[in-house]
PDB file of N, CA and C in Angstrom:
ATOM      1  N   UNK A   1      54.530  63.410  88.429  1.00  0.00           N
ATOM      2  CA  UNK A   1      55.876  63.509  87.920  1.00  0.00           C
ATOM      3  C   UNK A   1      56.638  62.254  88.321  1.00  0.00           C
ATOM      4  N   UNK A   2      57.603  61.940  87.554  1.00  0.00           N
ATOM      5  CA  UNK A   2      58.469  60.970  87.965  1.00  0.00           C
ATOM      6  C   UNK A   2      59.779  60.829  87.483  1.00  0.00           C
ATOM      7  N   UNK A   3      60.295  59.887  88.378  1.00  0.00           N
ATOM      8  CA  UNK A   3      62.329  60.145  87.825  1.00  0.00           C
ATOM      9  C   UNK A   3      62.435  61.426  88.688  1.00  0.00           C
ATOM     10  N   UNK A   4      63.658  61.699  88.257  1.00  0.00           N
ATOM     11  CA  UNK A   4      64.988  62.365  89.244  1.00  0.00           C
ATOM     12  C   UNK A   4      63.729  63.948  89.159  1.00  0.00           C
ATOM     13  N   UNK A   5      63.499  64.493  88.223  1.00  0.00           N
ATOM     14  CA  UNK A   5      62.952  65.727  88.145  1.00  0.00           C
ATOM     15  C   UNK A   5      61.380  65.872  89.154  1.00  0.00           C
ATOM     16  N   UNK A   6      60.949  64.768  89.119  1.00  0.00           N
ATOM     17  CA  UNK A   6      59.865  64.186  89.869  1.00  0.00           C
ATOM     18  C   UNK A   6      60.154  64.254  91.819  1.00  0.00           C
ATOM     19  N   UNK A   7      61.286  63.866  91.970  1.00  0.00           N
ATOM     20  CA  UNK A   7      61.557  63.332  93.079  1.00  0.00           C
ATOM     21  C   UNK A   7      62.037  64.744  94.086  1.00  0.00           C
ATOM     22  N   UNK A   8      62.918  65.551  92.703  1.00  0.00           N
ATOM     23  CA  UNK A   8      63.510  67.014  93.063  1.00  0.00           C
ATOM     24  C   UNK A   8      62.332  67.664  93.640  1.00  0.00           C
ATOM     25  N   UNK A   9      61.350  67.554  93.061  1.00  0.00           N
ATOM     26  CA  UNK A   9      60.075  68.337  93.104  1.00  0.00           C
ATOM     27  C   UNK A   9      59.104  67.653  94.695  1.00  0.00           C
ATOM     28  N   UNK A  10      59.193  66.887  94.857  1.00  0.00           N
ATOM     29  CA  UNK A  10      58.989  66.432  95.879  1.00  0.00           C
ATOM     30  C   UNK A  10      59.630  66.895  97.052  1.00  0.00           C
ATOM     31  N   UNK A  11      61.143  66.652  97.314  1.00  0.00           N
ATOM     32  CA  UNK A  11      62.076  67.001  98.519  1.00  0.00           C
ATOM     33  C   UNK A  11      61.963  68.900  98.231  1.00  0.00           C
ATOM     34  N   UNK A  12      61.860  69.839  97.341  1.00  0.00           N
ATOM     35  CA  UNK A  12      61.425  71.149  97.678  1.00  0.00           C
ATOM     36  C   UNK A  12      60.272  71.390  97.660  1.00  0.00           C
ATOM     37  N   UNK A  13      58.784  70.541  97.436  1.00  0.00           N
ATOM     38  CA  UNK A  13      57.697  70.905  98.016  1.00  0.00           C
ATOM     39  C   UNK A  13      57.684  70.731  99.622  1.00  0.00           C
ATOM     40  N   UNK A  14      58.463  69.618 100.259  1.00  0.00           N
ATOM     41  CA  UNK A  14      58.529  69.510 101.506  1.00  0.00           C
ATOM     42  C   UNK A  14      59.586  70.506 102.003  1.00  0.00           C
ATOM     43  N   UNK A  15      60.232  71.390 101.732  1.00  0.00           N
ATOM     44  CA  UNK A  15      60.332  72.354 101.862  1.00  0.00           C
ATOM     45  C   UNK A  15      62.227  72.183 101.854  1.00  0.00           C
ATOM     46  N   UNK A  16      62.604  70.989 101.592  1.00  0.00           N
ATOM     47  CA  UNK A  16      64.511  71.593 101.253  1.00  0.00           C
ATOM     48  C   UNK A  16      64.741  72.420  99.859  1.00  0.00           C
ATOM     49  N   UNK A  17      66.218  72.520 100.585  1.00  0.00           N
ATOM     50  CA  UNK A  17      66.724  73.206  99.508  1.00  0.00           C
ATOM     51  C   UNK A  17      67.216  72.081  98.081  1.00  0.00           C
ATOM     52  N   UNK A  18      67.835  73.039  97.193  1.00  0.00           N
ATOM     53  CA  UNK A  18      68.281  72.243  96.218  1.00  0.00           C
ATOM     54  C   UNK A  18      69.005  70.937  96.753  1.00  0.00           C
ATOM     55  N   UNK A  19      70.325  71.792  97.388  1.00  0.00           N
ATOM     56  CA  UNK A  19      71.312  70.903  97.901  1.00  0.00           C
ATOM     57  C   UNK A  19      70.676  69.725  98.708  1.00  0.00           C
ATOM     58  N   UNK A  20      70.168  69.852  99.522  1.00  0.00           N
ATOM     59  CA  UNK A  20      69.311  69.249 100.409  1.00  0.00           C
ATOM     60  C   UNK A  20      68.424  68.046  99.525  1.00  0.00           C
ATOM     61  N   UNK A  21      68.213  68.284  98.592  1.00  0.00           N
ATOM     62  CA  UNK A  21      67.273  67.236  97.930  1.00  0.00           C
ATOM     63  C   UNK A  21      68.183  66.380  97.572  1.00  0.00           C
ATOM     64  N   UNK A  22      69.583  66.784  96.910  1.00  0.00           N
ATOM     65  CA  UNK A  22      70.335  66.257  96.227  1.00  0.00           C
ATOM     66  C   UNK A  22      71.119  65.370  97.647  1.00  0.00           C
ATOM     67  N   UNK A  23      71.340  65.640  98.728  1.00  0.00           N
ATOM     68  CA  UNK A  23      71.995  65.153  99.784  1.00  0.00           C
ATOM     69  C   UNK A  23      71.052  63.703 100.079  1.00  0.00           C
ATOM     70  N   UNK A  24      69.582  63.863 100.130  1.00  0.00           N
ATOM     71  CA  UNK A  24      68.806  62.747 100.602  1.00  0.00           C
ATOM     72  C   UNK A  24      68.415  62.026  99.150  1.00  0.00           C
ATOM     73  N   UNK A  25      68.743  62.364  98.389  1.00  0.00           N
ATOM     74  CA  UNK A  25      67.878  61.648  96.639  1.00  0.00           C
ATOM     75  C   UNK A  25      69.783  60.684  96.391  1.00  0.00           C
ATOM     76  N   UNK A  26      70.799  61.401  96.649  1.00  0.00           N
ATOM     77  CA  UNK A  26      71.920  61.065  96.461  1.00  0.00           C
ATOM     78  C   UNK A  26      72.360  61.260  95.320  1.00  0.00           C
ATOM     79  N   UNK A  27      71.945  62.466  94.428  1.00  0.00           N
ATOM     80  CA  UNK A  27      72.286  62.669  93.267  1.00  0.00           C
ATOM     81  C   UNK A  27      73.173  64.245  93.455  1.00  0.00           C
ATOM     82  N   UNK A  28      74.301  64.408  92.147  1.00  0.00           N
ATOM     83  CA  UNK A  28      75.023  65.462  92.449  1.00  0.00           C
ATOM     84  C   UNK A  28      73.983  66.996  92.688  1.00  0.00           C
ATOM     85  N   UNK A  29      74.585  67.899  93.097  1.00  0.00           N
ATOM     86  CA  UNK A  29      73.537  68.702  93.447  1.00  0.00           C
ATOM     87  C   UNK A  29      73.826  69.522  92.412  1.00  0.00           C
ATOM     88  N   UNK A  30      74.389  69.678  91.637  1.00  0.00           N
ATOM     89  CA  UNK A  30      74.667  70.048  90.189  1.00  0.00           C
ATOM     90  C   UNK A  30      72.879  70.087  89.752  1.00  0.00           C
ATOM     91  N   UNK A  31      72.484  68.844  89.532  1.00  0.00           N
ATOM     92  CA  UNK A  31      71.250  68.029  88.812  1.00  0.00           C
ATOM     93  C   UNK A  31      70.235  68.429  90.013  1.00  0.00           C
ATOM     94  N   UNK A  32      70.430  68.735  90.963  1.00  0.00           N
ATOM     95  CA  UNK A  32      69.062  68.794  91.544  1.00  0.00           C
ATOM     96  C   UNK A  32      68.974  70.836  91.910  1.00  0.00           C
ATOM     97  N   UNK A  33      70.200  71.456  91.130  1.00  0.00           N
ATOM     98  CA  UNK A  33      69.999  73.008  91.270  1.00  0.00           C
ATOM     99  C   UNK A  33      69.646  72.948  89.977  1.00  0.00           C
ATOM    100  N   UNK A  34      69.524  72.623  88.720  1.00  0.00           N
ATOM    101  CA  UNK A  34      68.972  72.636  87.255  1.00  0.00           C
ATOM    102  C   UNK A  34      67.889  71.888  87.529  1.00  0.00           C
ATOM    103  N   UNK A  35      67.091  70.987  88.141  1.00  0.00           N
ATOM    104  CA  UNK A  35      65.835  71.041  88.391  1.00  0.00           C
ATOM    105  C   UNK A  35      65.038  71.917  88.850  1.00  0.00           C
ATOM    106  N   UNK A  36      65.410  72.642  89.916  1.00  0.00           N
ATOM    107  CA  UNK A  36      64.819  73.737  90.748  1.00  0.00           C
ATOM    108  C   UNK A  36      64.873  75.182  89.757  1.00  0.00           C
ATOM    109  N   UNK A  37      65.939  74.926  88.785  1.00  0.00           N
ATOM    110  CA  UNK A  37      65.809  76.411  88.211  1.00  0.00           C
ATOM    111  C   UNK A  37      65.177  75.925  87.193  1.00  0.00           C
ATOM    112  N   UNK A  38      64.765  74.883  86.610  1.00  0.00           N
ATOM    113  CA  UNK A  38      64.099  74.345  85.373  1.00  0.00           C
ATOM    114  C   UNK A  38      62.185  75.081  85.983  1.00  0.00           C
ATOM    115  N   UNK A  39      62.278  73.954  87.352  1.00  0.00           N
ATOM    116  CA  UNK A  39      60.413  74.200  87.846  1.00  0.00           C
ATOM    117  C   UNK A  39      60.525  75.496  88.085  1.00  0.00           C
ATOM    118  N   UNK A  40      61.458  76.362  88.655  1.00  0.00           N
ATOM    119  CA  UNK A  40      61.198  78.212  88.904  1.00  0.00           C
ATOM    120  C   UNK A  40      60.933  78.694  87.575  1.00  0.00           C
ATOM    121  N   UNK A  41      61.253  78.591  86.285  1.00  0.00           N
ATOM    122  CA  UNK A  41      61.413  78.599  85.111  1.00  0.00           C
ATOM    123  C   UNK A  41      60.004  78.749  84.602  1.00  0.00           C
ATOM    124  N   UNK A  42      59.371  77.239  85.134  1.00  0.00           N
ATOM    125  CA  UNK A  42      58.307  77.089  84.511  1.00  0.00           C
ATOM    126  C   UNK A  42      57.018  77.724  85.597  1.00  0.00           C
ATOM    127  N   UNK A  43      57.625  78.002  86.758  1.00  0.00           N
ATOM    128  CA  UNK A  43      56.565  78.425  87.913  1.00  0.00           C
ATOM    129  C   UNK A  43      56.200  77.390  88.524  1.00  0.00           C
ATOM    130  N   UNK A  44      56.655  76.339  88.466  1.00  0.00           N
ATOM    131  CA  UNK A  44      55.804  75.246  89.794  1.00  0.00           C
ATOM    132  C   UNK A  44      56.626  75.872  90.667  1.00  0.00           C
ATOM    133  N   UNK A  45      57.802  76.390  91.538  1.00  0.00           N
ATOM    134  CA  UNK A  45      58.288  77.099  92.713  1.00  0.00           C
ATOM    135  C   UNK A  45      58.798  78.472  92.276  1.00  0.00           C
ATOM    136  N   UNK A  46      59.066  79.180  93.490  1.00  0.00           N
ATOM    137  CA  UNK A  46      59.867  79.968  93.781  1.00  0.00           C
ATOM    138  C   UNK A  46      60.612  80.515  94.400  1.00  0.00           C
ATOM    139  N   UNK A  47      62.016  81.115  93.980  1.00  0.00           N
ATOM    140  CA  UNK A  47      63.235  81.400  94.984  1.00  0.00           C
ATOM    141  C   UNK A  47      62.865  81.921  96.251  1.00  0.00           C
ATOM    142  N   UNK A  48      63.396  81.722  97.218  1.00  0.00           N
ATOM    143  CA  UNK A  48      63.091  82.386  98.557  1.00  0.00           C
ATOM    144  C   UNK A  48      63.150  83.685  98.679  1.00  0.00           C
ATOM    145  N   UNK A  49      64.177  84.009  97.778  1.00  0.00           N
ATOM    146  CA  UNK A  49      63.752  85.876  98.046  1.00  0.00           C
ATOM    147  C   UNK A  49      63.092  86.397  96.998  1.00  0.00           C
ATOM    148  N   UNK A  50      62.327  85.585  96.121  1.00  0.00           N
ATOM    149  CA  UNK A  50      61.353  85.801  95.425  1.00  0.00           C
ATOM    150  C   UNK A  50      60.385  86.766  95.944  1.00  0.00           C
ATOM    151  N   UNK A  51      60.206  86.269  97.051  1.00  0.00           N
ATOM    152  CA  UNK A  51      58.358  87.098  97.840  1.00  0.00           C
ATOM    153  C   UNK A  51      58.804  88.544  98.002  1.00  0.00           C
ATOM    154  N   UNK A  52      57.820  89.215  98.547  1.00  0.00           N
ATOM    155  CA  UNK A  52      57.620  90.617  98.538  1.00  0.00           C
ATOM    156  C   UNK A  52      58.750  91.049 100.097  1.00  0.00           C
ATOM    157  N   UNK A  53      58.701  90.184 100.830  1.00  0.00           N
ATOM    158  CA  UNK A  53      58.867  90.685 101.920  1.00  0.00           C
ATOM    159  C   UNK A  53      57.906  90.560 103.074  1.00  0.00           C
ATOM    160  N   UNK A  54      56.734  90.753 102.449  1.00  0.00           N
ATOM    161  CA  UNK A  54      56.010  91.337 103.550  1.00  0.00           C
ATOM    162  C   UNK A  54      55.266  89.986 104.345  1.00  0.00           C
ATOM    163  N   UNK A  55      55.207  89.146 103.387  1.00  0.00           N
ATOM    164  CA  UNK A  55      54.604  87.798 103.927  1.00  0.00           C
ATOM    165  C   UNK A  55      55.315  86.764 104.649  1.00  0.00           C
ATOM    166  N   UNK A  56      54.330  86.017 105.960  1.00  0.00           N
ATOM    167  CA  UNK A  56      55.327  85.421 106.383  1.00  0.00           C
ATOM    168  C   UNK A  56      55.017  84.039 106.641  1.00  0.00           C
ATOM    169  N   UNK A  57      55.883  83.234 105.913  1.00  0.00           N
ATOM    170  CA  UNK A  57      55.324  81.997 105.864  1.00  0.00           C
ATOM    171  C   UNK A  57      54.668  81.028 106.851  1.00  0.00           C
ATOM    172  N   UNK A  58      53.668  80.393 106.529  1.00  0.00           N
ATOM    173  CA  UNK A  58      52.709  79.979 107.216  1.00  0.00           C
ATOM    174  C   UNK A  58      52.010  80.868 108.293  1.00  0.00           C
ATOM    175  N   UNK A  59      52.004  81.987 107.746  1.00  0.00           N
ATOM    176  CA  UNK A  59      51.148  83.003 108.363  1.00  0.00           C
ATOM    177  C   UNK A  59      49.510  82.689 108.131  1.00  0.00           C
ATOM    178  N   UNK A  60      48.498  83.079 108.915  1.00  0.00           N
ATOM    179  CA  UNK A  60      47.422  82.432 108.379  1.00  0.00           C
ATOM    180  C   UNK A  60      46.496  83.858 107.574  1.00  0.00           C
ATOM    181  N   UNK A  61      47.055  84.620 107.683  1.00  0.00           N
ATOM    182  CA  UNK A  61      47.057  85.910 106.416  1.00  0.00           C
ATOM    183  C   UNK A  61      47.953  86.062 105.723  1.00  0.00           C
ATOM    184  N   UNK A  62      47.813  86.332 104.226  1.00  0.00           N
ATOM    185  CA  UNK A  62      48.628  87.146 103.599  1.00  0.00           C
ATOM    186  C   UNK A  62      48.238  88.375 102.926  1.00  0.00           C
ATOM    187  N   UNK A  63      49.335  89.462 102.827  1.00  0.00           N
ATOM    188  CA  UNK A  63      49.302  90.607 101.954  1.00  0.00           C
ATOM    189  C   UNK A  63      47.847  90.650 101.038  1.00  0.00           C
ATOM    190  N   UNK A  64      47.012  91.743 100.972  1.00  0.00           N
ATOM    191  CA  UNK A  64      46.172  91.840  99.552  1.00  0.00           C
ATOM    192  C   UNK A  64      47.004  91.517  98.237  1.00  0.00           C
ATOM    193  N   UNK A  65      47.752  92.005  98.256  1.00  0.00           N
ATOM    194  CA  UNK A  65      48.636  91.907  96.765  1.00  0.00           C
ATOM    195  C   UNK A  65      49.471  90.819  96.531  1.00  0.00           C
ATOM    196  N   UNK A  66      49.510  90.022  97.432  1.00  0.00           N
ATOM    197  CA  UNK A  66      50.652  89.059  97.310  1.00  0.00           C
ATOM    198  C   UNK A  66      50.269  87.991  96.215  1.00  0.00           C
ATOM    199  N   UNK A  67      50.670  87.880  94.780  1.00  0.00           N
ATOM    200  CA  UNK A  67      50.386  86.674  94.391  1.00  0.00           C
ATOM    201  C   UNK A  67      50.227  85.304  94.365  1.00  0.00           C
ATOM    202  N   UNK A  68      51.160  84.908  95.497  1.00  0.00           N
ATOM    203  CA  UNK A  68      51.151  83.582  95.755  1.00  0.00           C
ATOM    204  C   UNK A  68      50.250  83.295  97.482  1.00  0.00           C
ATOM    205  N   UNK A  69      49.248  84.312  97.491  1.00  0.00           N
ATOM    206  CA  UNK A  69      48.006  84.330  98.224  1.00  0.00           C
ATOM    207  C   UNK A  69      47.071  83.819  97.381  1.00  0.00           C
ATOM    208  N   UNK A  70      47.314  84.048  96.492  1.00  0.00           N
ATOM    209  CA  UNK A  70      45.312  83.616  95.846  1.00  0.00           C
ATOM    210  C   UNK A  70      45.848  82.265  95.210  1.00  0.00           C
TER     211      UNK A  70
END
């Protein structure tokens, strides 16, 4: 990926938030919360209270059922 949508995707794989991407990229965070809901959209991420609950991140198990286990 590349450009601003590229870069968004980068600063929330390393794990910020929207705002947060937009604070270190220096772009309004307007543009970097319509990126994040663009890739949730399409499934490259998902919202934090997305998950079930039961999983806990960087746990070195997850849930049988949890989809974003397999």
């Amino acid at each position: 990926m590349s450009g601003v949508f590229g870069a968004v995707m980068e600063r929330l794989a390393a794990g910020e938030s929207p705002r947060a991407a937009a604070r270190t990229l220096g772009i309004p965070a307007d543009l970097a919360e319509t990126v994040a809901a663009e890739a949730e959209r399409f499934g490259l991420v998902i919202r934090a209270g997305a998950a079930c609950g039961t999983c806990t991140p960087g746990a070195a198990s997850a849930c049988a059922g949890c989809p974003f286990a397999r």
